[in-house]
N, C-alpha and C. Protein backbone atom coordinates (compact mmCIF):
# COMPACT_ATOMS: atom_id res chain seq x y z
N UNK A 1 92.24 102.45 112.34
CA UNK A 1 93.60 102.83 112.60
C UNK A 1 93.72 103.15 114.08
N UNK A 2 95.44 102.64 114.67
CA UNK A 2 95.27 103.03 115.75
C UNK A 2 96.73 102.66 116.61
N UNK A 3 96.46 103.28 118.12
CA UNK A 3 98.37 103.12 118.25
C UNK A 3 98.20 101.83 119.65
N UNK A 4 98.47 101.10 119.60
CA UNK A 4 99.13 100.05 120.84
C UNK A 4 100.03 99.25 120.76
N UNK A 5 100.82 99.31 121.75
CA UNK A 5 102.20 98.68 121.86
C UNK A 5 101.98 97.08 121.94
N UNK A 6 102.59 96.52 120.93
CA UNK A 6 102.24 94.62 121.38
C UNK A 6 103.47 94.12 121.88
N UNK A 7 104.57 94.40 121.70
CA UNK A 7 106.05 93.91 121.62
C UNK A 7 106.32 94.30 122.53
N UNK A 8 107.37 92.89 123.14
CA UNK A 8 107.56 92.86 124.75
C UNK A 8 106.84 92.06 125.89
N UNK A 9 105.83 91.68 125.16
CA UNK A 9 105.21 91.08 126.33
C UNK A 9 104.97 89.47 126.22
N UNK A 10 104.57 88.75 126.76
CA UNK A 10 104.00 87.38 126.41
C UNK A 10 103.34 87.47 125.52
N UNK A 11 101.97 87.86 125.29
CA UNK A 11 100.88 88.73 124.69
C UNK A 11 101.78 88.73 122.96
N UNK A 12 102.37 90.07 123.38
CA UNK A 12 103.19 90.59 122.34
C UNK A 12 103.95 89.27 121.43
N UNK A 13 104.36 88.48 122.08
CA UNK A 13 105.69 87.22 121.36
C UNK A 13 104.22 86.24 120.58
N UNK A 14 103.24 86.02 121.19
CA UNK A 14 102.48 85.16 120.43
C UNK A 14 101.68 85.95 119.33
N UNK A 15 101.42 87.35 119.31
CA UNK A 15 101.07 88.12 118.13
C UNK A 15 101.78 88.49 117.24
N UNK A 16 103.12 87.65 117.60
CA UNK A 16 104.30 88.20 116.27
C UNK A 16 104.32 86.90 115.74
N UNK A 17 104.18 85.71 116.47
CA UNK A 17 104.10 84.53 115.78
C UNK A 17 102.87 84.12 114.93
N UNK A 18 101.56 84.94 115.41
CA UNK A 18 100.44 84.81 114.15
C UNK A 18 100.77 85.84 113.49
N UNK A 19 101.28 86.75 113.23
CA UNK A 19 101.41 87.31 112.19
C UNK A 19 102.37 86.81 111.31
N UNK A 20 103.49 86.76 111.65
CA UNK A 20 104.51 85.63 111.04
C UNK A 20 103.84 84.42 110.28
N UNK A 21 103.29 83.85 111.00
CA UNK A 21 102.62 82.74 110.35
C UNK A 21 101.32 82.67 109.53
N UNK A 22 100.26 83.83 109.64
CA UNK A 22 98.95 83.92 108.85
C UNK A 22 99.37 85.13 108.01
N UNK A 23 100.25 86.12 107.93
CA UNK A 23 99.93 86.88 106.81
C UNK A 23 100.54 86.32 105.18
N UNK A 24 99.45 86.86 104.54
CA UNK A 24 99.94 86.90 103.14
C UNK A 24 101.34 87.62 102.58
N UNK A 25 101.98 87.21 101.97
CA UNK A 25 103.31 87.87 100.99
C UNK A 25 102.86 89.26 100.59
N UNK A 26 102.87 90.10 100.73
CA UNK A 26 102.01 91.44 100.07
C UNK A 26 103.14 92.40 99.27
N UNK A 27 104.46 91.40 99.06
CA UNK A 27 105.16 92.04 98.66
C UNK A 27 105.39 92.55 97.33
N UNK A 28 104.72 91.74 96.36
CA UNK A 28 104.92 92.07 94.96
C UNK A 28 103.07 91.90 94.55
N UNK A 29 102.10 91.62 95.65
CA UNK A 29 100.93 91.52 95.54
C UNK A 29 99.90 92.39 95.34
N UNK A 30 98.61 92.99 95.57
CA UNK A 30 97.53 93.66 95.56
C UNK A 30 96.97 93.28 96.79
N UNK A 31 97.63 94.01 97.93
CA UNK A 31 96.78 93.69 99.18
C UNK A 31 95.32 93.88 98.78
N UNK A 32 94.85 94.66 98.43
CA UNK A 32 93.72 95.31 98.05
C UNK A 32 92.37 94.62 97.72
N UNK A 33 93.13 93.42 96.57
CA UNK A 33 92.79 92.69 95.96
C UNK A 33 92.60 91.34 96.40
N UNK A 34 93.09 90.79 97.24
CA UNK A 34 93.11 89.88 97.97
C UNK A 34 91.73 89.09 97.84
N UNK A 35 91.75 88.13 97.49
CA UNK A 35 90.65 87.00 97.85
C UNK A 35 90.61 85.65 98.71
N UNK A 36 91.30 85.59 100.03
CA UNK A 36 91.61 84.59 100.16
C UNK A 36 90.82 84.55 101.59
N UNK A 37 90.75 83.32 102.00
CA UNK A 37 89.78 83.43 103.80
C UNK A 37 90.94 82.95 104.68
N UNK A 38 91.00 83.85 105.51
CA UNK A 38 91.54 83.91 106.35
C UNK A 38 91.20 82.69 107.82
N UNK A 39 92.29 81.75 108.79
CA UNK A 39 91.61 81.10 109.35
C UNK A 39 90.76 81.43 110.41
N UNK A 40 89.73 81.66 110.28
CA UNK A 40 88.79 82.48 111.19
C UNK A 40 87.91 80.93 111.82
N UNK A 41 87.89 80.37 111.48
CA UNK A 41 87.22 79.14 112.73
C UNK A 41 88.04 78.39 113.11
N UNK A 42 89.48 78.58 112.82
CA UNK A 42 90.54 78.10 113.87
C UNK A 42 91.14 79.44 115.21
N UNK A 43 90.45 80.61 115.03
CA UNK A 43 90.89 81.85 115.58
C UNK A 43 89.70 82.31 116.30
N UNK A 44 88.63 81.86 115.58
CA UNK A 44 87.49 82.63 116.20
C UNK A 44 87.27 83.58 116.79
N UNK A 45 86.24 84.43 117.27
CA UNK A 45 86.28 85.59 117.76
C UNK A 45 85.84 86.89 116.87
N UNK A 46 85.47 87.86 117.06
CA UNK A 46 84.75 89.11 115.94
C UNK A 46 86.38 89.40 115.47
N UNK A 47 87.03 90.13 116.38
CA UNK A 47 88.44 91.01 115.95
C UNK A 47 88.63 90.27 114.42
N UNK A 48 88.61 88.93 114.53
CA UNK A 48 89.41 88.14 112.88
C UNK A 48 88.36 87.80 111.66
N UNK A 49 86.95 87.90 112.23
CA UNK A 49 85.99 87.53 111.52
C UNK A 49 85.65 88.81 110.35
N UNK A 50 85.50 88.54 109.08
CA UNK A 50 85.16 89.18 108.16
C UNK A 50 84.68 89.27 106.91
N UNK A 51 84.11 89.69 106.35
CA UNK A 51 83.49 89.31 104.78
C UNK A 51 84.52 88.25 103.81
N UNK A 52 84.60 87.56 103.45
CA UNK A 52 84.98 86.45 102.55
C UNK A 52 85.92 87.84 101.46
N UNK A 53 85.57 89.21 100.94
CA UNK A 53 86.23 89.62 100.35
C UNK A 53 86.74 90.72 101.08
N UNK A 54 86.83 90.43 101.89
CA UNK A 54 87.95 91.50 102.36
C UNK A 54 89.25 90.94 103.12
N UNK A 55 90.45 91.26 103.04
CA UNK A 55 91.14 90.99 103.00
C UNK A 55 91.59 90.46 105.10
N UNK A 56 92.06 89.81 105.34
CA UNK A 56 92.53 90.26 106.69
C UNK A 56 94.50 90.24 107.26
N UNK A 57 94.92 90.62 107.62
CA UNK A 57 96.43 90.73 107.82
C UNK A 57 96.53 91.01 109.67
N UNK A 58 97.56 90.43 109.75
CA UNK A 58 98.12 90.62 111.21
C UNK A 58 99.24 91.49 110.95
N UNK A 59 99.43 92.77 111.63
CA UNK A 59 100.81 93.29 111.25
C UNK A 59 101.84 93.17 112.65
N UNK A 60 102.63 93.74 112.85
CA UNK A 60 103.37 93.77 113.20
C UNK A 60 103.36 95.13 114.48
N UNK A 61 102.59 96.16 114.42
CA UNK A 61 102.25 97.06 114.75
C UNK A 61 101.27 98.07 114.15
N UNK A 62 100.64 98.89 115.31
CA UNK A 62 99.85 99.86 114.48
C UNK A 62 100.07 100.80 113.39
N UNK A 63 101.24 101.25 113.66
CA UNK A 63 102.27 102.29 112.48
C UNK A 63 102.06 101.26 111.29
N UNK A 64 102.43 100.19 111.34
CA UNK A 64 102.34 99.07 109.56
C UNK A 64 101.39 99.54 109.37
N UNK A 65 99.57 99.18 110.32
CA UNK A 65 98.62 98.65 110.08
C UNK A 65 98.46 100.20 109.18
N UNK A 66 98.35 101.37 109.98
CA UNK A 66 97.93 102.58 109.45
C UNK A 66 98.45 102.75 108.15
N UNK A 67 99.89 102.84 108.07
CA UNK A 67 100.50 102.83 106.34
C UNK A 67 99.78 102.02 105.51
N UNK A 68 99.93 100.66 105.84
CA UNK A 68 98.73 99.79 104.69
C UNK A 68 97.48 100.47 104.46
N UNK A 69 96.94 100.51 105.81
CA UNK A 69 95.57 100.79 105.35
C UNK A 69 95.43 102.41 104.66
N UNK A 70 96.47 103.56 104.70
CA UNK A 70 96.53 104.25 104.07
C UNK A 70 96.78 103.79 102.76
N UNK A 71 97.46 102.79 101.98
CA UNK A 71 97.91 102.75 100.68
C UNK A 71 96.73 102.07 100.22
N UNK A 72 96.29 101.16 101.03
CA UNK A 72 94.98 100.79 100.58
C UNK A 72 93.87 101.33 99.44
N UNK A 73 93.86 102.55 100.65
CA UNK A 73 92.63 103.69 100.40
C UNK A 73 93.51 104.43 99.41
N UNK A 74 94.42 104.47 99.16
CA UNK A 74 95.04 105.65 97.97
C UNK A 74 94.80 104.82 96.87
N UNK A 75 95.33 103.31 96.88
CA UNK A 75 95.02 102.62 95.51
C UNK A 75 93.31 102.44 95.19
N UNK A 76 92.68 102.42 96.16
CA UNK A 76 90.93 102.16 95.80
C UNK A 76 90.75 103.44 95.26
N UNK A 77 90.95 104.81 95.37
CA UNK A 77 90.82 106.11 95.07
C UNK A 77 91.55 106.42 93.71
N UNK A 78 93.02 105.78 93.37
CA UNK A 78 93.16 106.30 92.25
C UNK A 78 93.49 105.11 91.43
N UNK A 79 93.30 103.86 91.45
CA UNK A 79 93.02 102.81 90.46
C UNK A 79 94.44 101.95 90.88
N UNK A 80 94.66 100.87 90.51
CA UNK A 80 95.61 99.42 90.40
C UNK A 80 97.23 100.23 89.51
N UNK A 81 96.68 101.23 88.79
CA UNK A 81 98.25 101.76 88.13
C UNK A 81 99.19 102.96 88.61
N UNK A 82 98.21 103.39 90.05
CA UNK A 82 99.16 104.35 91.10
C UNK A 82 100.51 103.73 91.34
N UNK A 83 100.37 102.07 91.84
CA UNK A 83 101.31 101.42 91.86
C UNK A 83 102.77 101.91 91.34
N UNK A 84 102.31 101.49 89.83
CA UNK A 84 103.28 101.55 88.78
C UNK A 84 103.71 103.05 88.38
N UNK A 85 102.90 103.79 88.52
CA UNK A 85 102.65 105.10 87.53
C UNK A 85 103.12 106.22 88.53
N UNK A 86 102.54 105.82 89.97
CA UNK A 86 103.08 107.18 90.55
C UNK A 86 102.13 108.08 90.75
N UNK A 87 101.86 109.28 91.51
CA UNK A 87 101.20 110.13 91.84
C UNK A 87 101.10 111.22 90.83
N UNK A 88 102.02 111.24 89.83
CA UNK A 88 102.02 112.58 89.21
C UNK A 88 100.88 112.87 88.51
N UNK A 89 100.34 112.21 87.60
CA UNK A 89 99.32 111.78 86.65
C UNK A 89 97.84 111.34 87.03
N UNK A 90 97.98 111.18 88.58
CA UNK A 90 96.65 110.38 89.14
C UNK A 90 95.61 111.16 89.36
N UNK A 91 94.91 112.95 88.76
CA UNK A 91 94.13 113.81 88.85
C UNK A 91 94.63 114.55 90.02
N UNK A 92 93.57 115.02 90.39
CA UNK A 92 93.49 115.91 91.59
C UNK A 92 93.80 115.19 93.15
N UNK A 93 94.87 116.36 93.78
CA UNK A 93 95.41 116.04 94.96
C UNK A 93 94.92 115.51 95.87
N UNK A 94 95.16 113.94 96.29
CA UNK A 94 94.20 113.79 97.28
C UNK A 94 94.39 114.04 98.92
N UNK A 95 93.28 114.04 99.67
CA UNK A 95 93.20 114.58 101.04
C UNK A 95 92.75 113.44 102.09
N UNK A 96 93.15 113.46 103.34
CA UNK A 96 92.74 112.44 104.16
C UNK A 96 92.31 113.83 105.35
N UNK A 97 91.67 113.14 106.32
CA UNK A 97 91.19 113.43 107.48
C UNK A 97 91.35 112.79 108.87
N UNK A 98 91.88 113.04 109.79
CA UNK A 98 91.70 112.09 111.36
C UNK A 98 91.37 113.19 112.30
N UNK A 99 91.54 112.68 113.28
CA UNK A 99 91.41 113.86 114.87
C UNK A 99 92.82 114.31 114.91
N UNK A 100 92.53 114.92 115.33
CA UNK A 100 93.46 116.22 116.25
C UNK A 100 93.94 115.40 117.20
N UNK A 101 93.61 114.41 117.81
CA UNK A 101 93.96 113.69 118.67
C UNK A 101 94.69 112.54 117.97
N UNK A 102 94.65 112.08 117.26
CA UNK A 102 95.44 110.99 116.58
C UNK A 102 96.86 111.05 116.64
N UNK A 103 97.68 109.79 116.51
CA UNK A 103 98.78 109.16 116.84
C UNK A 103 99.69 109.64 115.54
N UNK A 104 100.53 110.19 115.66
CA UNK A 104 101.59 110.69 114.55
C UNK A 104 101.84 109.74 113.35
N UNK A 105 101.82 108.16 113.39
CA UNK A 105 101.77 107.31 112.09
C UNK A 105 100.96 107.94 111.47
N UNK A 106 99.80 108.22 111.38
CA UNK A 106 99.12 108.65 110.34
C UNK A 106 99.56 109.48 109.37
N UNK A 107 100.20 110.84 109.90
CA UNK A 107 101.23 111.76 109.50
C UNK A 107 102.35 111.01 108.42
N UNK A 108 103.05 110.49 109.47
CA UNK A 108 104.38 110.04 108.79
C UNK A 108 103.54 108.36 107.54
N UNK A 109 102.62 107.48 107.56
CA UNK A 109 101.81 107.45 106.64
C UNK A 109 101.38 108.28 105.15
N UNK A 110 100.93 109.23 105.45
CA UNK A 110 100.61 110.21 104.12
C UNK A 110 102.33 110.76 103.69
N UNK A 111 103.20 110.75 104.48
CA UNK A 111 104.45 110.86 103.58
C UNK A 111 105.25 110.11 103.00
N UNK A 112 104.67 108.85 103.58
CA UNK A 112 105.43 107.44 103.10
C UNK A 112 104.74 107.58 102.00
N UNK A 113 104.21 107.43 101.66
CA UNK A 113 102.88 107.28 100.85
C UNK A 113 102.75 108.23 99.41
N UNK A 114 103.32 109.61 100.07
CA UNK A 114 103.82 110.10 98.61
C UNK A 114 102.95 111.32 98.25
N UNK A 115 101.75 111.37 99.51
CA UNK A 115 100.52 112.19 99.57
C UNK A 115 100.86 113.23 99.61
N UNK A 116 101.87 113.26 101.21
CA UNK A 116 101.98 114.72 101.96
C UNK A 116 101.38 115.25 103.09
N UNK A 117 101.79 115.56 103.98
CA UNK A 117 101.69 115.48 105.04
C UNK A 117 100.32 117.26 105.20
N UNK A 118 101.01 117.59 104.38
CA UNK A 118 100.10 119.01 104.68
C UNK A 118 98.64 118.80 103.31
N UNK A 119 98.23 117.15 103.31
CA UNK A 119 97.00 116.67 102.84
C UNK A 119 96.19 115.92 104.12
N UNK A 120 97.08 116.65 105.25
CA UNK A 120 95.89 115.37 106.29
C UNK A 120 95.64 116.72 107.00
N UNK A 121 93.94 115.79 107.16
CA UNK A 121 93.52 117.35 107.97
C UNK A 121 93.18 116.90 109.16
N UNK A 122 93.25 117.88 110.51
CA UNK A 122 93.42 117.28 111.16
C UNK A 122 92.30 118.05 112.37
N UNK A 123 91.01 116.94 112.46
CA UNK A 123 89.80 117.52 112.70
C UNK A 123 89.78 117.67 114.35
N UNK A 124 89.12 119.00 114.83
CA UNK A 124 89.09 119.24 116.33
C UNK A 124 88.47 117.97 116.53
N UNK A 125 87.89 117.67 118.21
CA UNK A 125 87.58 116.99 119.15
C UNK A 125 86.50 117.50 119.91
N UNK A 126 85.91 116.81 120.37
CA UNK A 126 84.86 117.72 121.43
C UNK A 126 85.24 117.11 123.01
N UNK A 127 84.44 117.01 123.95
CA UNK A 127 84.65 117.44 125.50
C UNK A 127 85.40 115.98 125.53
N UNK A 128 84.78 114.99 125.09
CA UNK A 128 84.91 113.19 125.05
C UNK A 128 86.29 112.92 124.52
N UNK A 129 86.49 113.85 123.48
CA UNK A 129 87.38 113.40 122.58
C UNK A 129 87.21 112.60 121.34
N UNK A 130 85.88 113.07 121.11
CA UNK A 130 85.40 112.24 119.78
C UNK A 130 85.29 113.26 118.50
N UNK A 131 86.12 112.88 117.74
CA UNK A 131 85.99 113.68 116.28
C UNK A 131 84.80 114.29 116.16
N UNK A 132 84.64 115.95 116.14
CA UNK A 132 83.25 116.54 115.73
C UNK A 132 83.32 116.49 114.23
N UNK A 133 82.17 115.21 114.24
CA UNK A 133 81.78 115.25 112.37
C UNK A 133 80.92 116.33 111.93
N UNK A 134 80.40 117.88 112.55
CA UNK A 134 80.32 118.99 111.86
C UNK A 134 81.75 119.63 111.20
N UNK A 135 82.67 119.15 111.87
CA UNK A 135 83.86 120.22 111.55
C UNK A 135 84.54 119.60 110.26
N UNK A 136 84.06 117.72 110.58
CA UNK A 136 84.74 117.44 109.04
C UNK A 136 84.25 117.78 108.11
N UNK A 137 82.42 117.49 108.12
CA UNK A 137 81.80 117.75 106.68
C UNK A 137 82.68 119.25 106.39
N UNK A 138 82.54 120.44 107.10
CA UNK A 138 83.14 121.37 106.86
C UNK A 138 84.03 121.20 106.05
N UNK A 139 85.47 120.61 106.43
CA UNK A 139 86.51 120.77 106.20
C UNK A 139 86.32 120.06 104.14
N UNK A 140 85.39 118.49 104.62
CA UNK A 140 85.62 117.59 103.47
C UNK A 140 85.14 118.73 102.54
N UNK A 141 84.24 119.69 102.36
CA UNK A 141 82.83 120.46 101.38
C UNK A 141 84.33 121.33 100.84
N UNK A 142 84.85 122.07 102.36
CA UNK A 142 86.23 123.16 101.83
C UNK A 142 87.13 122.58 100.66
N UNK A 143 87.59 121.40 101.40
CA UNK A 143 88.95 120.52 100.35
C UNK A 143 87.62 120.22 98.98
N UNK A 144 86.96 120.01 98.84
CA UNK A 144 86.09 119.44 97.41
C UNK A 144 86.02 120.87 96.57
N UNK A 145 85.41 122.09 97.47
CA UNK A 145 85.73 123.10 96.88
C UNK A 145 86.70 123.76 96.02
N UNK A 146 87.86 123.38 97.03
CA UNK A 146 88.98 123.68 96.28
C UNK A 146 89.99 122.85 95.31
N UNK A 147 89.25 121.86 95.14
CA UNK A 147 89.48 120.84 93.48
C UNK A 147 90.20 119.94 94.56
N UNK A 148 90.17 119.56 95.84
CA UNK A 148 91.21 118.25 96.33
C UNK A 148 89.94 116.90 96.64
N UNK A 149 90.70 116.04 96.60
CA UNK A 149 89.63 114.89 96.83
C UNK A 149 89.81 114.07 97.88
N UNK A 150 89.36 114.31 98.96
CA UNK A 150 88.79 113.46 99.81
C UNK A 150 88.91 112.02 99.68
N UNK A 151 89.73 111.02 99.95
CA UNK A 151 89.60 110.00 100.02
C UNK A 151 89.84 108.84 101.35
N UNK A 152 89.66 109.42 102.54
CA UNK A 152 90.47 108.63 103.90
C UNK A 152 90.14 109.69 104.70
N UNK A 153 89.15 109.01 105.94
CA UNK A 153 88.91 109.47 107.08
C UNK A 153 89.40 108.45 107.95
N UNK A 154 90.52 108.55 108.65
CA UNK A 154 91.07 107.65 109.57
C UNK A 154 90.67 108.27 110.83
N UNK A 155 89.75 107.05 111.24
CA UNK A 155 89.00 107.09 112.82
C UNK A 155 89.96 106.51 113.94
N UNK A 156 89.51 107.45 115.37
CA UNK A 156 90.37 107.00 116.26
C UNK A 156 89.19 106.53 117.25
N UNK A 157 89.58 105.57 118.02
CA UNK A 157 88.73 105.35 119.40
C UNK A 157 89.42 106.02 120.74
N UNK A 158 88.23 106.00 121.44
CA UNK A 158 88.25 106.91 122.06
C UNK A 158 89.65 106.44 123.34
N UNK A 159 89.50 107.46 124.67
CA UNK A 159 90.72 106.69 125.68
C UNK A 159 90.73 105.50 126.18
């Protein structure tokens, strides 16, 4: 997950036209689920290259990318009938994690989403600005403690 501006630029107009043109319909679909290969030896390069089952998408911006990949991780965590069914019924409340430094989609993400915004936790930084993973285990052991479940650590890179 992550925030950069593509739109507007030269750059920007030809990354709206591969996305336009290589993503899947995900509208009535199972992004999740996805089995399809993506053209990766007409694109070449690591950024597009990826396991045969995992899915790949061009979005439109980072804010999409983060929401997807938040709903993603909510449907792998509480099964294919969150979809349909809704949060009410799906067990215990679940919890995400990023930095303290992270880009506000993430936020507005867990509310699209249906989570809640006061389920993202939001982990200090050290001198670099790199997520201190003492403070998450902390935090993840606290939220498990207290019956919530952990499902989404959204990583940021660094400046």
């Amino acid at each position: 997950m992550g925030w950069v501006h593509g739109a507007g630029t030269p750059v920007g107009m030809i990354a709206e036209m591969l996305a336009a043109g290589l993503n899947a319909n995900c509208g009535g679909a199972q992004p999740h689920r996805a089995r399809r290969r993506a053209p990766d030896r007409r694109l070449g390069g690591p950024a597009v290259r990826a396991s045969p089952r995992r899915l790949r998408l061009f979005v439109t911006g980072t804010s999409a990318a983060n929401h997807l990949a938040l709903l993603v991780a909510r449907t792998a965590a509480l099964g294919d009938d969150v979809r349909a069914a809704g949060l009410r019924g799906a067990g215990p409340q679940l919890v995400a994690y990023t930095s303290a430094e992270a880009h506000g989609c993430i936020k507005q993400a867990m509310e699209m989403a249906g989570i809640g915004s006061r389920f993202l936790r939001l982990i200090p930084v050290d001198h670099r600005g790199a997520m201190r993973a003492d403070c998450l285990a902390v935090a993840i052991a606290a939220d498990r403690a207290g019956g919530l479940r952990p499902f989404m650590v959204a990583g940021t890179a660094g400046p």
